[in-house]
Every structure is written in structure tokens, then in C-alpha cells.
N, C-alpha and C. Protein backbone atom coordinates (compact mmCIF):
# COMPACT_ATOMS: atom_id res chain seq x y z
N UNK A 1 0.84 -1.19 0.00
CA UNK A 1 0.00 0.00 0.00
C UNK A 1 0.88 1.24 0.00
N UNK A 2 1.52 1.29 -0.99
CA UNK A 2 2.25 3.05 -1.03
C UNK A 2 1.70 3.51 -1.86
N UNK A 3 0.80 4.75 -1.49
CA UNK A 3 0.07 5.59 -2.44
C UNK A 3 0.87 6.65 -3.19
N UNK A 4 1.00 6.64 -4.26
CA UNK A 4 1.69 7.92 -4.71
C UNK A 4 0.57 8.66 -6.14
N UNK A 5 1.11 9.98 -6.04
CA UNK A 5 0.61 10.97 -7.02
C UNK A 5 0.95 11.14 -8.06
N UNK A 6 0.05 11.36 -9.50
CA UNK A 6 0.49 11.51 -10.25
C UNK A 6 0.07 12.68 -11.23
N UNK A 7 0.35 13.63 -12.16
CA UNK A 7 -0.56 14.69 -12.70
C UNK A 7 -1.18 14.12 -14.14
N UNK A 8 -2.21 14.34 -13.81
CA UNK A 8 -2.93 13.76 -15.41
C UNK A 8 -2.31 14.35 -16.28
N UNK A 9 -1.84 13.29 -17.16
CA UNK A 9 -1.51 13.87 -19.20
C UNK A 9 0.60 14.21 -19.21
N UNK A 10 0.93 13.30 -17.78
CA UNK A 10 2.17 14.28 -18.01
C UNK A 10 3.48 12.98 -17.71
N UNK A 11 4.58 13.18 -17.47
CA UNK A 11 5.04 11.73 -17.82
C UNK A 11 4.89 10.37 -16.66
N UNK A 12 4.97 9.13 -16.67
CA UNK A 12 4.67 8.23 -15.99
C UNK A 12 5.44 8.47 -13.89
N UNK A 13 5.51 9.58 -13.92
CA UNK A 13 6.59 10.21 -13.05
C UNK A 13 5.91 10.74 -11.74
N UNK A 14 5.52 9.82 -10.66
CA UNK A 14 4.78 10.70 -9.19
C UNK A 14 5.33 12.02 -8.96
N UNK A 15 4.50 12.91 -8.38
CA UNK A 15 5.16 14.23 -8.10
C UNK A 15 4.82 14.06 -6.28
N UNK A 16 4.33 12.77 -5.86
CA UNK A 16 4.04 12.79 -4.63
C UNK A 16 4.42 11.86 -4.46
N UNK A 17 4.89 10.85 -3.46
CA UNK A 17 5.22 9.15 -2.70
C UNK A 17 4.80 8.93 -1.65
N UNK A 18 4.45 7.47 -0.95
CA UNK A 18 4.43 7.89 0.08
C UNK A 18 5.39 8.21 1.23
N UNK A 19 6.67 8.53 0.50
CA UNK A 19 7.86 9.56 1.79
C UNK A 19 7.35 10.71 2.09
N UNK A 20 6.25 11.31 1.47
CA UNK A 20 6.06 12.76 1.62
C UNK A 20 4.94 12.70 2.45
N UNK A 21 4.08 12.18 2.91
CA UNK A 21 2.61 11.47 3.37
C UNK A 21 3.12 11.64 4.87
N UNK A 22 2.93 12.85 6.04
CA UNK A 22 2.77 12.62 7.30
C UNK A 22 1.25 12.19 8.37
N UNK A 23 0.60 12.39 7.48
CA UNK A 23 -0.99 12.45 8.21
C UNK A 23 -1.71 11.63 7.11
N UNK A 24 -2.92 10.98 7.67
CA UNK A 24 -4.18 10.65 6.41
C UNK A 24 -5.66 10.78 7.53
N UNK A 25 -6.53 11.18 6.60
CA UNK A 25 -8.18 11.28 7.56
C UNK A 25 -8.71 10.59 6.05
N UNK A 26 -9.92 10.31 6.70
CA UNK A 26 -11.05 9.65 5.86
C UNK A 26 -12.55 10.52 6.27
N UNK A 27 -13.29 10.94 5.34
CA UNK A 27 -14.53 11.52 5.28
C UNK A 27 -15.46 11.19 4.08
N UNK A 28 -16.25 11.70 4.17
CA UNK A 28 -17.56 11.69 3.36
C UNK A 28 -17.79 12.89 2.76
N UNK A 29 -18.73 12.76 1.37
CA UNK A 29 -18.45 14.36 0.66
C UNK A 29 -19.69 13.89 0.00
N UNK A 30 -20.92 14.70 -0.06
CA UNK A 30 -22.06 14.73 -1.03
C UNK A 30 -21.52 14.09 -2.13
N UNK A 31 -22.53 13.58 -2.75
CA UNK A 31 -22.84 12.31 -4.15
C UNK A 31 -23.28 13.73 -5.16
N UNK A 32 -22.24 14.71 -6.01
CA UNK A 32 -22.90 15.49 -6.98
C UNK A 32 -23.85 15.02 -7.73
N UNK A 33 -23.90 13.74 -8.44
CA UNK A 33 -24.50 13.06 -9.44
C UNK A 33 -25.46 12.38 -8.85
N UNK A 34 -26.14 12.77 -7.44
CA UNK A 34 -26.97 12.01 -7.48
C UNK A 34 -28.17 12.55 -6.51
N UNK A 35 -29.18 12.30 -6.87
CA UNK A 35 -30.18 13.46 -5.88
C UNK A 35 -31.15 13.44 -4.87
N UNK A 36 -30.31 11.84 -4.10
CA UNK A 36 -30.41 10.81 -2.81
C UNK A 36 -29.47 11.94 -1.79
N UNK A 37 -30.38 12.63 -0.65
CA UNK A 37 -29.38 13.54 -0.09
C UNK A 37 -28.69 12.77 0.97
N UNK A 38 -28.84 11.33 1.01
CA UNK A 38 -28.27 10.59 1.75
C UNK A 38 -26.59 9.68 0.82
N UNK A 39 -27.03 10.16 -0.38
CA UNK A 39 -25.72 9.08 -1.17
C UNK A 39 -24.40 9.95 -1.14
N UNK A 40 -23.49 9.32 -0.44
CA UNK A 40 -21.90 9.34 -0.48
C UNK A 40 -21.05 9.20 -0.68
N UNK A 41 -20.33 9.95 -1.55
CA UNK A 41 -19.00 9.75 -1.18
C UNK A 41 -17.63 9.59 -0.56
N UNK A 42 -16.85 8.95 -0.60
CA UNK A 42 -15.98 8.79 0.14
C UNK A 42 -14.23 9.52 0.05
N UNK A 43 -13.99 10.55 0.62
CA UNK A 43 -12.45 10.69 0.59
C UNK A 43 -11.54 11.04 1.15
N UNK A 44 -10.19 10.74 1.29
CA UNK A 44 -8.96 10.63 2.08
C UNK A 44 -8.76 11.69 2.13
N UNK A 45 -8.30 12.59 3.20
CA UNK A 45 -7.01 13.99 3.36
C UNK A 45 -5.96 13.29 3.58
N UNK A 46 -4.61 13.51 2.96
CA UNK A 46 -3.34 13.63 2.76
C UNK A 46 -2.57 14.76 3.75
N UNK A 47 -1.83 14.91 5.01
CA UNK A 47 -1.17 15.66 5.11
C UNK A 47 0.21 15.27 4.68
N UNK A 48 0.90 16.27 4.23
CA UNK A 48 2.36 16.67 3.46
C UNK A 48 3.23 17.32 4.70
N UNK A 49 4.61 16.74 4.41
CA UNK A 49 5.26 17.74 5.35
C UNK A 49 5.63 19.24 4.48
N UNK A 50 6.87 19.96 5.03
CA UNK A 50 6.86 20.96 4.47
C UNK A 50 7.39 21.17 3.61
N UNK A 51 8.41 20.60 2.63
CA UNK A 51 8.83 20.49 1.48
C UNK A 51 8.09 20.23 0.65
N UNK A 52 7.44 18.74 1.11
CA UNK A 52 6.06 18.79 -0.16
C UNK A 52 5.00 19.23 -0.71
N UNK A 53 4.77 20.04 0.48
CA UNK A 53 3.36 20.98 0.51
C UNK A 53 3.76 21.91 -0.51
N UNK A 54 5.22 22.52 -0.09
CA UNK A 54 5.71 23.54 -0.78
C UNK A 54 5.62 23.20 -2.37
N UNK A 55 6.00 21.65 -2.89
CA UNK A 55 6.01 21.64 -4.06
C UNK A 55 4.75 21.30 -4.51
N UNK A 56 4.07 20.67 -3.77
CA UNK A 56 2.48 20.64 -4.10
C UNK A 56 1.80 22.30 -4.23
N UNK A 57 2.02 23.22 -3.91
CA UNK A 57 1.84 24.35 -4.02
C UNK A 57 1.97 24.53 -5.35
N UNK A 58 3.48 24.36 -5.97
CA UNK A 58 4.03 25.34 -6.79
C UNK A 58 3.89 24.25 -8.18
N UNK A 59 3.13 22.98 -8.03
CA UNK A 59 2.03 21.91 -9.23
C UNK A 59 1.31 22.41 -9.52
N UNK A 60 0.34 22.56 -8.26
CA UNK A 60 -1.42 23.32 -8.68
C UNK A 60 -1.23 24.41 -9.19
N UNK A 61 -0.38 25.22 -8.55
CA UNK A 61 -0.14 26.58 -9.46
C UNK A 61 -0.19 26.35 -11.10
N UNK A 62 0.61 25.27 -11.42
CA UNK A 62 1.12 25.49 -13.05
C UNK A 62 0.43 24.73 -13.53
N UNK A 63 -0.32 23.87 -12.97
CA UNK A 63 -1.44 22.93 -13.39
C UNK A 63 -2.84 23.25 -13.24
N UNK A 64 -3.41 24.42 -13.20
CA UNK A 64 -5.06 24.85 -12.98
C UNK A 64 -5.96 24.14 -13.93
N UNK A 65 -6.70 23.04 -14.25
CA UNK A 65 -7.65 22.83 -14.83
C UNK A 65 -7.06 21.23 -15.14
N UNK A 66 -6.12 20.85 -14.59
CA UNK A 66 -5.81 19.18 -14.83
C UNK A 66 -6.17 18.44 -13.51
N UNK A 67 -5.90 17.16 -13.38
CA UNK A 67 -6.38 16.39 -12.25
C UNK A 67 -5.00 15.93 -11.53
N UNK A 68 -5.24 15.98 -10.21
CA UNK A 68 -4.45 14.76 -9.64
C UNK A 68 -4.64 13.10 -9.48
N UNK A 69 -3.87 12.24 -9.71
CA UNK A 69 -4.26 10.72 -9.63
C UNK A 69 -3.88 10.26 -8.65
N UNK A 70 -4.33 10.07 -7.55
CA UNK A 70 -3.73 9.18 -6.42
C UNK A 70 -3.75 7.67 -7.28
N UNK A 71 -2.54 6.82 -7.01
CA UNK A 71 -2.48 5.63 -7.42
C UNK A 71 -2.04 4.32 -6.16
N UNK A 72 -2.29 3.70 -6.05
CA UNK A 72 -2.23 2.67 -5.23
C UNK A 72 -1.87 1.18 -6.33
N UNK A 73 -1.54 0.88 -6.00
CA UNK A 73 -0.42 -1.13 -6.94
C UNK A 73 -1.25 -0.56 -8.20
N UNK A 74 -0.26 0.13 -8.75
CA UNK A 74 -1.04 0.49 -10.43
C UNK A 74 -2.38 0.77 -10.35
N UNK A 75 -3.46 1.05 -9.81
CA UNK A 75 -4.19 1.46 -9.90
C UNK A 75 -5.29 2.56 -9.67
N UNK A 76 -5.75 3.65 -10.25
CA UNK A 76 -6.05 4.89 -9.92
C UNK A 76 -7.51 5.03 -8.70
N UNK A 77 -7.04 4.87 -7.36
CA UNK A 77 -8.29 4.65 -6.69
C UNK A 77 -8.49 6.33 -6.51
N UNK A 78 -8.30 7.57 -6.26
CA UNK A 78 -8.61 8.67 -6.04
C UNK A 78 -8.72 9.83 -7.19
N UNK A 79 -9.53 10.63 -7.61
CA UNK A 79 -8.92 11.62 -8.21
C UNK A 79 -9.37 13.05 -7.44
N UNK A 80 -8.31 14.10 -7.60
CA UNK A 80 -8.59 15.57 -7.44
C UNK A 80 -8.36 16.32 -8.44
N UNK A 81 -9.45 17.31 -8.68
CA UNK A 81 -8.79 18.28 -9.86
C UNK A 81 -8.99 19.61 -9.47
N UNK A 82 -7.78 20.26 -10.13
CA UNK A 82 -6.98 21.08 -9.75
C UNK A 82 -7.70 22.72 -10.24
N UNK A 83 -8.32 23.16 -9.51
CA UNK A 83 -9.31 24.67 -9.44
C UNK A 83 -8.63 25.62 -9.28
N UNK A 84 -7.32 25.72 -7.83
CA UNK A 84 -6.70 26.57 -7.60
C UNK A 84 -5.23 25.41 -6.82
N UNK A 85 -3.95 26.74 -6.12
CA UNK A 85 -3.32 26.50 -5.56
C UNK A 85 -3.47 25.80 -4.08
N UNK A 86 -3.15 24.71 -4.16
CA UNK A 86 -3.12 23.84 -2.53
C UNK A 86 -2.20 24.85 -1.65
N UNK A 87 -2.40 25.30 -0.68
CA UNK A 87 -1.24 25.96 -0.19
C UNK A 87 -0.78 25.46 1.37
N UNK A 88 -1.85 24.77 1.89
CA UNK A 88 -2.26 24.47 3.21
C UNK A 88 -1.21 23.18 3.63
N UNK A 89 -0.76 22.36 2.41
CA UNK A 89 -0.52 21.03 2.88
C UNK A 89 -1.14 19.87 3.18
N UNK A 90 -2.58 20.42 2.23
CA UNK A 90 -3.43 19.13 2.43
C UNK A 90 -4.27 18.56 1.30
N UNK A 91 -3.58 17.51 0.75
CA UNK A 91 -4.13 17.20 -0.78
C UNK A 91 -5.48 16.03 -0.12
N UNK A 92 -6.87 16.29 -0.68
CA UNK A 92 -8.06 15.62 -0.82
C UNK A 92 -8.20 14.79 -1.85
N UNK A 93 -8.10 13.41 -1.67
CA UNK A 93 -8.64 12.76 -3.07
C UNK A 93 -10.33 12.05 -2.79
N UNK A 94 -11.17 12.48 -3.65
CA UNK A 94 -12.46 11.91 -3.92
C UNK A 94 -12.73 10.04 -4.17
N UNK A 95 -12.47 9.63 -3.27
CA UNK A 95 -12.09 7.79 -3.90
C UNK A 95 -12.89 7.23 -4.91
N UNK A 96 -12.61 7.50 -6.43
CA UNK A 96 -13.32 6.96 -7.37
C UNK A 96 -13.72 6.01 -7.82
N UNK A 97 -13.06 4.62 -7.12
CA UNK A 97 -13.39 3.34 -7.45
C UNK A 97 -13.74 2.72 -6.02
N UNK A 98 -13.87 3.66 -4.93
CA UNK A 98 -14.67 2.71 -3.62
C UNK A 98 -16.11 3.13 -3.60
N UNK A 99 -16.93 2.39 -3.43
CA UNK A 99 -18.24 2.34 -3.34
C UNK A 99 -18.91 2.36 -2.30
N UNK A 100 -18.32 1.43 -1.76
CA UNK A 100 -18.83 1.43 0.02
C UNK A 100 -18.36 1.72 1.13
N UNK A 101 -18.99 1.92 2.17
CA UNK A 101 -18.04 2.81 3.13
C UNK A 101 -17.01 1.70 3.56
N UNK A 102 -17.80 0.32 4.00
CA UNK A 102 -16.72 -0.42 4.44
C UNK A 102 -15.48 -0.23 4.01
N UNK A 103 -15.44 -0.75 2.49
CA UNK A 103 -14.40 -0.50 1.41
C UNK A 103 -13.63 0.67 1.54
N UNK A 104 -14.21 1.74 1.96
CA UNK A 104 -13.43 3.14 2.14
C UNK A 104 -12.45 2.95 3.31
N UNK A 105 -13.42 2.27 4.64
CA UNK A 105 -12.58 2.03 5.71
C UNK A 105 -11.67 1.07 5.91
N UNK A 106 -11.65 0.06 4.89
CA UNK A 106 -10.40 -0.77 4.69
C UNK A 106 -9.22 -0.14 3.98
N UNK A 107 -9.67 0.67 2.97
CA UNK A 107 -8.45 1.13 2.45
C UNK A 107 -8.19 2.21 3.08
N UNK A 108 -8.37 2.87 4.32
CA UNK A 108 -8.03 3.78 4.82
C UNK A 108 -6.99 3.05 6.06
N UNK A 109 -7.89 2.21 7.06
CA UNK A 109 -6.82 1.60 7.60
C UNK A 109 -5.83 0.64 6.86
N UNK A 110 -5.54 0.22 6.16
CA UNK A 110 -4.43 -0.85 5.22
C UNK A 110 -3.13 0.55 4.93
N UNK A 111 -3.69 1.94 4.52
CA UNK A 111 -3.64 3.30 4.23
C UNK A 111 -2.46 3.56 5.25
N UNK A 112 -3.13 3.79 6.27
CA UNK A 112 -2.29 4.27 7.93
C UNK A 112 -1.45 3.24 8.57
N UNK A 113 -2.04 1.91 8.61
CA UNK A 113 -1.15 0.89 8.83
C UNK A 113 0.22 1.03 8.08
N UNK A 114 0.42 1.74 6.60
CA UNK A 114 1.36 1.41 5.48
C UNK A 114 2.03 2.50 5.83
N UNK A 115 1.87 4.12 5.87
CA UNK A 115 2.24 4.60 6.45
C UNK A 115 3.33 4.76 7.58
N UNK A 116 2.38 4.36 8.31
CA UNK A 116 3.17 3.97 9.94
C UNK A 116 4.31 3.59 9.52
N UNK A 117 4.43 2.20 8.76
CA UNK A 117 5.89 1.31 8.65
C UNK A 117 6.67 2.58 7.77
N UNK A 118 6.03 2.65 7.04
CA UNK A 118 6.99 3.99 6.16
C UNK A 118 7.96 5.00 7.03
N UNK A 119 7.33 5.56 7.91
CA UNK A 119 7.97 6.70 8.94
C UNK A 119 8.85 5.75 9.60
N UNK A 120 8.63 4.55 9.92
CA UNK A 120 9.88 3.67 10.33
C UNK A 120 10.80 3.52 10.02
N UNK A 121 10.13 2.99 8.57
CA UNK A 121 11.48 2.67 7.91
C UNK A 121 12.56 3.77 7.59
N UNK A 122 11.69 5.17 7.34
CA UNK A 122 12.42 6.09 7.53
C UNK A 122 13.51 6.55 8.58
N UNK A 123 12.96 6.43 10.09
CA UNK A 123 13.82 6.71 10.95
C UNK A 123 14.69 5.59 10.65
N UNK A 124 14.76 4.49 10.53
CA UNK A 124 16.00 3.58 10.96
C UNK A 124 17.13 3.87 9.77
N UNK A 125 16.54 4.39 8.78
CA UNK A 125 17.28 4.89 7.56
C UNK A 125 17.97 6.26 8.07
N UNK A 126 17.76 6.91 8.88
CA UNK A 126 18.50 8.22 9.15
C UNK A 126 19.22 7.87 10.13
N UNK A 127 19.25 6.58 11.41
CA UNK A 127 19.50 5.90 12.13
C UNK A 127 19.05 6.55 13.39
């Protein structure tokens, strides 16, 4: 489970990993397409530390009107698209291929569980 980012239309190349990933939340976001005021969607917040935020900043900037791809084992489970500058350090992806909440809440904890080891593996790498 290492989620990384990618910008729609541009080369096969993450501009995000999960080395950059300090935080994740899971929420719910109105169903646009649908006019059940009970139907939901499901999606992740991303916190960034401060380098990445910074370069996540200075993407959205040059990218206004393209998408972001969160990708997980080759496959595109999130998208965000890009309106204005992120500046905050906190990239939202809309989970486009989970359906159910369960499903949301498995890949959220599998998500943080993967994480976790990540920041590990990190410290033992800096020693």
C-alpha cells in the first residue's frame, strides 16, 4: 500500500510518494450526481510535510484545470482536480473506485497501517 501521485496527461513520473505522506483522515463528501441527499461519497485527506506541501503548491499553481491521480499497486483509486493553488498542505482525493463505506474504511486503515511502517522505515534509515 504506497500511495503515490500523479498529474494527469504528463510523464509516468509521481510528483508525490508515500515519503512525503505525514498524516491521512477519511470523510464523506455529497454524491454530486446524485439526488439521494443521503448518497456518499468517500475521501482521504493527505497531510504533506513541508517540502512537499511547498512543491504541491508550486504543481497546482502550473497545473489549474488538470487532475491529480492518487495511485495505489497500479491502480487509480482517487482523483482531485486542480481549481486553484493547494497551499495548506493538504491534498483531498475523492475515492473513485470505492463504493462502500466499508471498502473506504479498509483502504483507509491498510492506508495508515502502510504509512506507519513507512515513517519507520524512515527513521531507521536516518539511524
Amino acid at each position: 500500500m504506497r500511495p503515490r501521485v500523479f498529474l494527469e496527461g504528463s510523464a509516468p513520473i509521481p510528483i508525490l510518494d508515500e515519503y512525503d505522506f505525514t498524516s491521512l483522515r477519511i470523510g464523506s463528501v455529497d454524491n454530486i450526481l446524485s439526488d439521494d441527499p443521503i448518497d456518499r461519497r468517500f475521501a482521504l485527506w493527505f497531510g504533506l510535510d513541508r517540502r512537499s506541501g511547498t512543491s504541491l503548491q508550486q504543481e497546482t499553481i502550473r497545473n489549474i484545470g488538470k487532475r491529480l491521480h492518487l495511485v495505489i499497486g497500479g491502480q487509480i483509486v482517487g482523483v482531485h482536480p486542480i481549481e486553484k493553488a493547494i497551499t495548506n498542505g493538504v491534498l483531498p482525493f475523492v475515492l473513485s473506485t470505492v463504493a462502500s463505506e466499508e471498502n473506504a474504511m479498509m483502504l483507509y486503515q491498510e492506508l495508515t497501517l502502510s504509512l506507519i511502517h513507512i515513517k519507520a522505515e524512515l527513521r531507521d534509515q536516518k539511524g
